[in-house]
C-alpha atoms as a PDB file:
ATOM      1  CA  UNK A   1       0.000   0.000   0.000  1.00  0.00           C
ATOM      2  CA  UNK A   2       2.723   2.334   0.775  1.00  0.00           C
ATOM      3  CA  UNK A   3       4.639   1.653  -2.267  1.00  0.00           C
ATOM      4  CA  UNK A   4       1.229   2.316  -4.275  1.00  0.00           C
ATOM      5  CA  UNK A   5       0.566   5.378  -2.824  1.00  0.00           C
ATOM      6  CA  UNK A   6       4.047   6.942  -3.615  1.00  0.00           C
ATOM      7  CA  UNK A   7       3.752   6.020  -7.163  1.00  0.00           C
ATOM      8  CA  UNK A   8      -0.095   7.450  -7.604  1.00  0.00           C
ATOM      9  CA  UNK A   9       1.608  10.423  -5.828  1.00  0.00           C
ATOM     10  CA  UNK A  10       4.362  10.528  -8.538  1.00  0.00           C
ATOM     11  CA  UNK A  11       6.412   9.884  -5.811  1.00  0.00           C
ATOM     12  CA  UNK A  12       9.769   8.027  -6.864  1.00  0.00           C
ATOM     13  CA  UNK A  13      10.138   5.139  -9.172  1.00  0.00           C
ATOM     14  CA  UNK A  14      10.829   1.323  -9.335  1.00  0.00           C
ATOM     15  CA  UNK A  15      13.909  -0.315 -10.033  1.00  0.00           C
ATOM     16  CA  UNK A  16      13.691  -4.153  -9.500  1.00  0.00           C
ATOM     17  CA  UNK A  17      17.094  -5.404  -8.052  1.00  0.00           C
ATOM     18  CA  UNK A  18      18.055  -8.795  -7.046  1.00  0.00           C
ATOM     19  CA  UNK A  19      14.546 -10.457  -6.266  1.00  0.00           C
ATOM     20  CA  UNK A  20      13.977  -7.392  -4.152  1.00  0.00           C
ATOM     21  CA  UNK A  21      11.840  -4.461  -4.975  1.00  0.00           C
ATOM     22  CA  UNK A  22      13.147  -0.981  -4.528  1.00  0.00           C
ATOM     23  CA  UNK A  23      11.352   2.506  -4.692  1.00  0.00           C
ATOM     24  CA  UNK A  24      13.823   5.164  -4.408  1.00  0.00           C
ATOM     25  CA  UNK A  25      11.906   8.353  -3.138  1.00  0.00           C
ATOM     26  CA  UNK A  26      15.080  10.179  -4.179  1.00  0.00           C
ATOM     27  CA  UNK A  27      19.087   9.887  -4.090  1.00  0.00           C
ATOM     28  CA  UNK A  28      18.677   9.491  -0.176  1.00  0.00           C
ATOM     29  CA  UNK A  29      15.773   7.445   0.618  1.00  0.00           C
ATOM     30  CA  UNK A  30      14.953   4.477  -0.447  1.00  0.00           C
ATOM     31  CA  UNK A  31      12.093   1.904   0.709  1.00  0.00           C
ATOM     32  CA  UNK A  32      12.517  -1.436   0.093  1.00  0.00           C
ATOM     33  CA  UNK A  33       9.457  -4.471  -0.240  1.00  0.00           C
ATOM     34  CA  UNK A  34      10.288  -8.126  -0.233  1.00  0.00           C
ATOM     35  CA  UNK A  35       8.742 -11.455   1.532  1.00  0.00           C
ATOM     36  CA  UNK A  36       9.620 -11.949   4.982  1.00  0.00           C
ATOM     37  CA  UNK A  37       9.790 -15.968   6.324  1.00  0.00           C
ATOM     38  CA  UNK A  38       5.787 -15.876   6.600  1.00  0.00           C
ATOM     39  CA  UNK A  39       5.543 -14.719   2.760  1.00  0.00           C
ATOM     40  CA  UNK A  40       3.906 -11.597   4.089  1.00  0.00           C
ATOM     41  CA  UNK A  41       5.030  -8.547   2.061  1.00  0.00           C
ATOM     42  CA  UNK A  42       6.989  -6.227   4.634  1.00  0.00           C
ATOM     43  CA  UNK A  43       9.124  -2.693   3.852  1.00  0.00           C
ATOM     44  CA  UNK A  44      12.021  -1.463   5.059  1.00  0.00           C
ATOM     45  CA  UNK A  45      13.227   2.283   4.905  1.00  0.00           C
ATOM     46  CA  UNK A  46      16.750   3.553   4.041  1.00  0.00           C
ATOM     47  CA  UNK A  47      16.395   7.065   4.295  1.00  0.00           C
ATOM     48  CA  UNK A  48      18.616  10.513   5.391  1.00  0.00           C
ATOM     49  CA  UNK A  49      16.964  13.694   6.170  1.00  0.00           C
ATOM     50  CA  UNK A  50      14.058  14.014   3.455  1.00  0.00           C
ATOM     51  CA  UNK A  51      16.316  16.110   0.132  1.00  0.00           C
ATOM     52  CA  UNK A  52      15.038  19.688  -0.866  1.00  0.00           C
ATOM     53  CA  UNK A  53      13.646  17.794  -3.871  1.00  0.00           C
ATOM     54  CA  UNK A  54      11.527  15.623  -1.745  1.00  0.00           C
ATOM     55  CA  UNK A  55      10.054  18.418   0.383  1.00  0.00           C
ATOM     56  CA  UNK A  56       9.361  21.067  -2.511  1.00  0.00           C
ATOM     57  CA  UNK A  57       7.188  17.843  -4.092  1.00  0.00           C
ATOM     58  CA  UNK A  58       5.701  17.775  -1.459  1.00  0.00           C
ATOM     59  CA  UNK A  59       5.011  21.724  -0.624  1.00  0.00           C
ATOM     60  CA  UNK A  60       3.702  21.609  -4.444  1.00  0.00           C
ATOM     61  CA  UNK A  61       0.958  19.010  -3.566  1.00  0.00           C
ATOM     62  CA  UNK A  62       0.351  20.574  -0.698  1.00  0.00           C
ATOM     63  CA  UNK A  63      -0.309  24.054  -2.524  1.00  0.00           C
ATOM     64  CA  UNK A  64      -2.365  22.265  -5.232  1.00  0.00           C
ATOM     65  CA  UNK A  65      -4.740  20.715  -2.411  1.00  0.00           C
ATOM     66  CA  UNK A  66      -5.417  23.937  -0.609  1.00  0.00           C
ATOM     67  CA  UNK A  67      -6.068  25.277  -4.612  1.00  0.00           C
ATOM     68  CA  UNK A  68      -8.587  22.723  -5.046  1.00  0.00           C
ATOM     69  CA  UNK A  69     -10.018  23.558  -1.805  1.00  0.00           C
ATOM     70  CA  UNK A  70     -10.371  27.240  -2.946  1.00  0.00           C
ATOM     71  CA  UNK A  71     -11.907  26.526  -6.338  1.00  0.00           C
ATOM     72  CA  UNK A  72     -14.800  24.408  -4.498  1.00  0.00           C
ATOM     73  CA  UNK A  73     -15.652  26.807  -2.056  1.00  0.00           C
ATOM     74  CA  UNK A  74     -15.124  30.060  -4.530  1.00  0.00           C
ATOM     75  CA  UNK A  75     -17.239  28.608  -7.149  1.00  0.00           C
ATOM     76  CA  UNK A  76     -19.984  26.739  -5.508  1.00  0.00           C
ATOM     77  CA  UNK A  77     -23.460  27.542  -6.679  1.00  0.00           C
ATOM     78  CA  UNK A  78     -22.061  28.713  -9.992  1.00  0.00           C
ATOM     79  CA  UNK A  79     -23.565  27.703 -13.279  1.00  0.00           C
ATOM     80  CA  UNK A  80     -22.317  24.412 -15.232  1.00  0.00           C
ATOM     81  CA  UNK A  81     -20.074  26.805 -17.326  1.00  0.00           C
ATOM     82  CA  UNK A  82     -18.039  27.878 -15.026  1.00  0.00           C
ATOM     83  CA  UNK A  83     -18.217  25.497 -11.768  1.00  0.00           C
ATOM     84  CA  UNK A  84     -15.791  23.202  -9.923  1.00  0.00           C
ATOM     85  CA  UNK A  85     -16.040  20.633 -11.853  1.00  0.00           C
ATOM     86  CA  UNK A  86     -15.519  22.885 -15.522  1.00  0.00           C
ATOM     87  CA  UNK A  87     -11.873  23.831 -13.668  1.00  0.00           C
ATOM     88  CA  UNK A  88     -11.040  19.737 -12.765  1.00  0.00           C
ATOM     89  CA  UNK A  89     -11.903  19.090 -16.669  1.00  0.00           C
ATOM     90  CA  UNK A  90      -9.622  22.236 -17.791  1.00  0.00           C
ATOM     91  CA  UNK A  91      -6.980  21.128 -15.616  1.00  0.00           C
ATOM     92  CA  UNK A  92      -6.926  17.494 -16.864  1.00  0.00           C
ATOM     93  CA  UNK A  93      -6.910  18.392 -19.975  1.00  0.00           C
ATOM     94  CA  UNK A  94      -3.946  21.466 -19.702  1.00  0.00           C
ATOM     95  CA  UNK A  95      -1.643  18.824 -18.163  1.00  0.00           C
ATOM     96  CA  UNK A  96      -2.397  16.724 -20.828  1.00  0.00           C
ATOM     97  CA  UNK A  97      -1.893  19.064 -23.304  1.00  0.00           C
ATOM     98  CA  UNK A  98       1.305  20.493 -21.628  1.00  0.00           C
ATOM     99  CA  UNK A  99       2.854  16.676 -21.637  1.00  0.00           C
ATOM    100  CA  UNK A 100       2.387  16.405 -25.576  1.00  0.00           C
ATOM    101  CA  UNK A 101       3.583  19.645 -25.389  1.00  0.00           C
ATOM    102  CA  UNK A 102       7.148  18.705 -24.003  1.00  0.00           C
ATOM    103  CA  UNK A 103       6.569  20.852 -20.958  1.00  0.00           C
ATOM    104  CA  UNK A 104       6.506  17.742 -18.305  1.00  0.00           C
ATOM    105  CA  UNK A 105      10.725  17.747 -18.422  1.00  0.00           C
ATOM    106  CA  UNK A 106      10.449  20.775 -16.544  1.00  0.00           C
ATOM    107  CA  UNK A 107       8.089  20.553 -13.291  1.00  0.00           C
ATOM    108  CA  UNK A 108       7.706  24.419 -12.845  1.00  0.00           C
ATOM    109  CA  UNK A 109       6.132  24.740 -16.276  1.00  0.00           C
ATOM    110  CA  UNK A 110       3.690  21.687 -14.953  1.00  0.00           C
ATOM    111  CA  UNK A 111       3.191  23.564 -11.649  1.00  0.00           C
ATOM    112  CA  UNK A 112       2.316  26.591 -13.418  1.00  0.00           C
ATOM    113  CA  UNK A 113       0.017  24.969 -15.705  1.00  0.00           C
ATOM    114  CA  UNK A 114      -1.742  23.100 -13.081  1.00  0.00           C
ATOM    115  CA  UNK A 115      -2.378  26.285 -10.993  1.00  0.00           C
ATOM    116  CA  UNK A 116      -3.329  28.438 -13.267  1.00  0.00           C
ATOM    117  CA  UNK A 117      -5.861  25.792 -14.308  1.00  0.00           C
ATOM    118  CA  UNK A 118      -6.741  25.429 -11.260  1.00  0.00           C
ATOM    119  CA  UNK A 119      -7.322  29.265 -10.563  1.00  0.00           C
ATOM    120  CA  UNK A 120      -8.331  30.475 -14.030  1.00  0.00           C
ATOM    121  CA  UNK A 121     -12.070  31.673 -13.130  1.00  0.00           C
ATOM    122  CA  UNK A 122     -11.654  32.441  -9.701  1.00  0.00           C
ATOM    123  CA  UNK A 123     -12.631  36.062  -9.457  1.00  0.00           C
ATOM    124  CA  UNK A 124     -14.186  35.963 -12.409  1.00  0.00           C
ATOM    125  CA  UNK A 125     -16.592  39.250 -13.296  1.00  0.00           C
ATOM    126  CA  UNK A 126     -19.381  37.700 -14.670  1.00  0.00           C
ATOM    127  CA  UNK A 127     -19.655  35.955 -10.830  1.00  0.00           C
ATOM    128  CA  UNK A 128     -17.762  38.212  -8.612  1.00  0.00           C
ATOM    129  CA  UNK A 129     -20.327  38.061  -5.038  1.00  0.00           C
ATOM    130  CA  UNK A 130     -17.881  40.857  -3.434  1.00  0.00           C
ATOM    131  CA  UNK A 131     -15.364  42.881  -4.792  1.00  0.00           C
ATOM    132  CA  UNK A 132     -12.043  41.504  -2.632  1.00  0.00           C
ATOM    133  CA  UNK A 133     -12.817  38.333  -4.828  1.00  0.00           C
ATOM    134  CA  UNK A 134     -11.212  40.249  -7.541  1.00  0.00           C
ATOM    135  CA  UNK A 135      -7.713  39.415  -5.530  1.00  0.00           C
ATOM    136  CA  UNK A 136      -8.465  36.263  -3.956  1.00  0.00           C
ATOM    137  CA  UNK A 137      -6.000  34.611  -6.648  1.00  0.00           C
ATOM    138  CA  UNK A 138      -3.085  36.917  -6.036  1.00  0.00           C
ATOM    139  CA  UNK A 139      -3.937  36.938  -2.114  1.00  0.00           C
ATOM    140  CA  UNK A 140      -3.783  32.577  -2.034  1.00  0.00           C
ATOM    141  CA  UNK A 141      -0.441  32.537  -4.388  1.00  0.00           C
ATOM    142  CA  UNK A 142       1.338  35.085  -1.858  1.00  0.00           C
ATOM    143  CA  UNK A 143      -0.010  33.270   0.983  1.00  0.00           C
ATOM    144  CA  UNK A 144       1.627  29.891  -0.612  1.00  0.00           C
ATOM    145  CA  UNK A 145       4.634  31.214  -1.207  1.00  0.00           C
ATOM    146  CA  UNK A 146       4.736  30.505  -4.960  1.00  0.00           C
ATOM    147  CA  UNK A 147       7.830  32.293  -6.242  1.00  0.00           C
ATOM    148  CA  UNK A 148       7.372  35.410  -7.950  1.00  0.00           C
ATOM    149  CA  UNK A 149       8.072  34.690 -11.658  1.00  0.00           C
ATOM    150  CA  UNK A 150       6.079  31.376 -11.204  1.00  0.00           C
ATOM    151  CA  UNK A 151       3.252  33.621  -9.930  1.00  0.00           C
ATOM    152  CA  UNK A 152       3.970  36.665 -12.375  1.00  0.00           C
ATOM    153  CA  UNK A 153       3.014  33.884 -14.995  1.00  0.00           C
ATOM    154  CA  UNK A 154      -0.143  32.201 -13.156  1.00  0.00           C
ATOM    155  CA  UNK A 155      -1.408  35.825 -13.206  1.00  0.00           C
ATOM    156  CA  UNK A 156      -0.858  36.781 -16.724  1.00  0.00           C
ATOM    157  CA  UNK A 157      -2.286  33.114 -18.011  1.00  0.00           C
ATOM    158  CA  UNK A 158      -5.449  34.357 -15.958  1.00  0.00           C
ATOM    159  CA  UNK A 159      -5.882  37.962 -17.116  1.00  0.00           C
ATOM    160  CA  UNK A 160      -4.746  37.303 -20.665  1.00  0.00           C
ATOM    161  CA  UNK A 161      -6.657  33.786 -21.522  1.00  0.00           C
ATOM    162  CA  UNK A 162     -10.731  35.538 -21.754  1.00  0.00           C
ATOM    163  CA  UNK A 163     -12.179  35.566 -25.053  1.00  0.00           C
ATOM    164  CA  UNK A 164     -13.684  38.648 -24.092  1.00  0.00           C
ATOM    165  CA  UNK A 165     -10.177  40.345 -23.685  1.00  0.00           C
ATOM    166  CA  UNK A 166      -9.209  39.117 -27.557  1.00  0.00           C
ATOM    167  CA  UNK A 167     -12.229  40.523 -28.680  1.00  0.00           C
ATOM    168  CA  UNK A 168     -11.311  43.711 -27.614  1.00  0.00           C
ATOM    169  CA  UNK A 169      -7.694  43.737 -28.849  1.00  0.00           C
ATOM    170  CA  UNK A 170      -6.881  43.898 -24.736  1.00  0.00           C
ATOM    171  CA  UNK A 171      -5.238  40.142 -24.505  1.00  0.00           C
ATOM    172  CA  UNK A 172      -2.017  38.503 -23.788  1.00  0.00           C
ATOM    173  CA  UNK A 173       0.088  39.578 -26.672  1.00  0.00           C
ATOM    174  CA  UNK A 174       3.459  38.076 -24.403  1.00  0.00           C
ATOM    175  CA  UNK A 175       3.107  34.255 -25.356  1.00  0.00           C
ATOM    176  CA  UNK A 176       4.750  31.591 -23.660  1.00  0.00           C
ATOM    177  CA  UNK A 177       3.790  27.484 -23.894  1.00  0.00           C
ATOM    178  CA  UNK A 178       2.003  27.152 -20.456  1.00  0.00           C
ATOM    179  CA  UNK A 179      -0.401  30.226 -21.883  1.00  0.00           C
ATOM    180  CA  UNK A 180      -1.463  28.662 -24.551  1.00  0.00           C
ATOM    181  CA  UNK A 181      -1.892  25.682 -22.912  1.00  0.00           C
ATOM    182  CA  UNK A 182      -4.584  26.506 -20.257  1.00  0.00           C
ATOM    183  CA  UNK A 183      -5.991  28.595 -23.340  1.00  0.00           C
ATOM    184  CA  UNK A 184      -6.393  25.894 -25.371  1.00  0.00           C
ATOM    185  CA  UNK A 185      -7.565  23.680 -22.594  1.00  0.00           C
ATOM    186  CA  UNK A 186     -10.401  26.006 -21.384  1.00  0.00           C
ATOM    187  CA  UNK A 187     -11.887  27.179 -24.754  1.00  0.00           C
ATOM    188  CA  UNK A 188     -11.560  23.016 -25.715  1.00  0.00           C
ATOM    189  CA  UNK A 189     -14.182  22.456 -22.777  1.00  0.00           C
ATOM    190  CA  UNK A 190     -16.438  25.174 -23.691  1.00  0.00           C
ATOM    191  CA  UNK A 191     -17.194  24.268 -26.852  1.00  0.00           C
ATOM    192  CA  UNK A 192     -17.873  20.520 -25.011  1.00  0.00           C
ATOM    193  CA  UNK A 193     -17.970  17.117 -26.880  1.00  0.00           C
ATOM    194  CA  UNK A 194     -20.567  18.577 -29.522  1.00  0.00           C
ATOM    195  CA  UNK A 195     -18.543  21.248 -30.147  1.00  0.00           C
ATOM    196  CA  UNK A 196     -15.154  19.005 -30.634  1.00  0.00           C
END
């Protein structure tokens, strides 16, 4: 079970080595699973102090979570077109489009692409209860900590990506990949399966 839920976390990888199974977490740690005398399955950790690597995984996770979290309770009671589960479709689909893209070698492009999927309607005028809303994206990325050209690019996918801004000659005219990614990804699901 342990092993399982590394891997479904993206967490490490498998190497099989002498009869014995091995997921190495990173350079440091590694857990190993074999048969003990009563051919139950039993692990045994090899780790040092958790790497940087390990711990900004896991601070990434932990920021996507609390993004989810905020995306449920910003947009409940909104209309099918722009409700929690429009954002989860958006984001699948942006990661998948940023993987055929190339962008999966580097994890800060998937990070950015995954948050500002996440985030993309969030404060969005057409459902905007209060006016603070209008910040509530900016406000949760300082809180998080999300370094500033990471978040400098989160905010421009989410200002620049409306079809209304194109239409009035007001949108993103600085391209990058992970732009044009969550673009894609979010006009894809509004024209739904019909539409495609």
């Amino acid at each position: 079970d342990t092993k399982v839920a590394f891997l479904l976390a993206r967490v490490g990888k498998i190497d099989i080595h002498r009869k014995t199974n091995y997921l190495a977490l990173n350079p440091r740690c590694i857990l190993s699973f074999r048969k003990d005398s009563r051919r139950a399955y039993i692990s045994q950790a090899r780790c040092a102090v958790a790497g940087a690597e390990t711990r900004e995984m896991m601070e990434r996770k932990e920021t996507v979570r609390k993004a989810e979290a905020l995306v449920e309770k910003a947009m409940k009671g909104n209309d099918a077109s722009h409700d929690a589960a429009h954002v989860w479709r958006v984001r699948d689909l942006a990661l998948s489009l940023a993987s055929e893209e190339g962008l999966s070698s580097d994890p800060d492009s998937m990070e950015i692409v995954e948050l500002a999927a996440l985030l993309h309607d969030i404060g969005d005028y057409k459902y905007l209860r209060d006016p603070s809303e209008e910040k509530a994206v900016e406000n949760f990325l300082t809180e998080e900590g999300v370094e500033e050209n990471k978040k400098s690019k989160i905010l421009k996918i989410i200002n620049g990506m409306g079809f209304k801004e194109e239409v009035t000659g007001k949108a993103n005219t600085e391209w990058f990949p992970e732009f044009g990614v969550v673009q894609d990804a979010d006009r894809l699901d509004a024209i739904g399966a019909i539409g495609i």
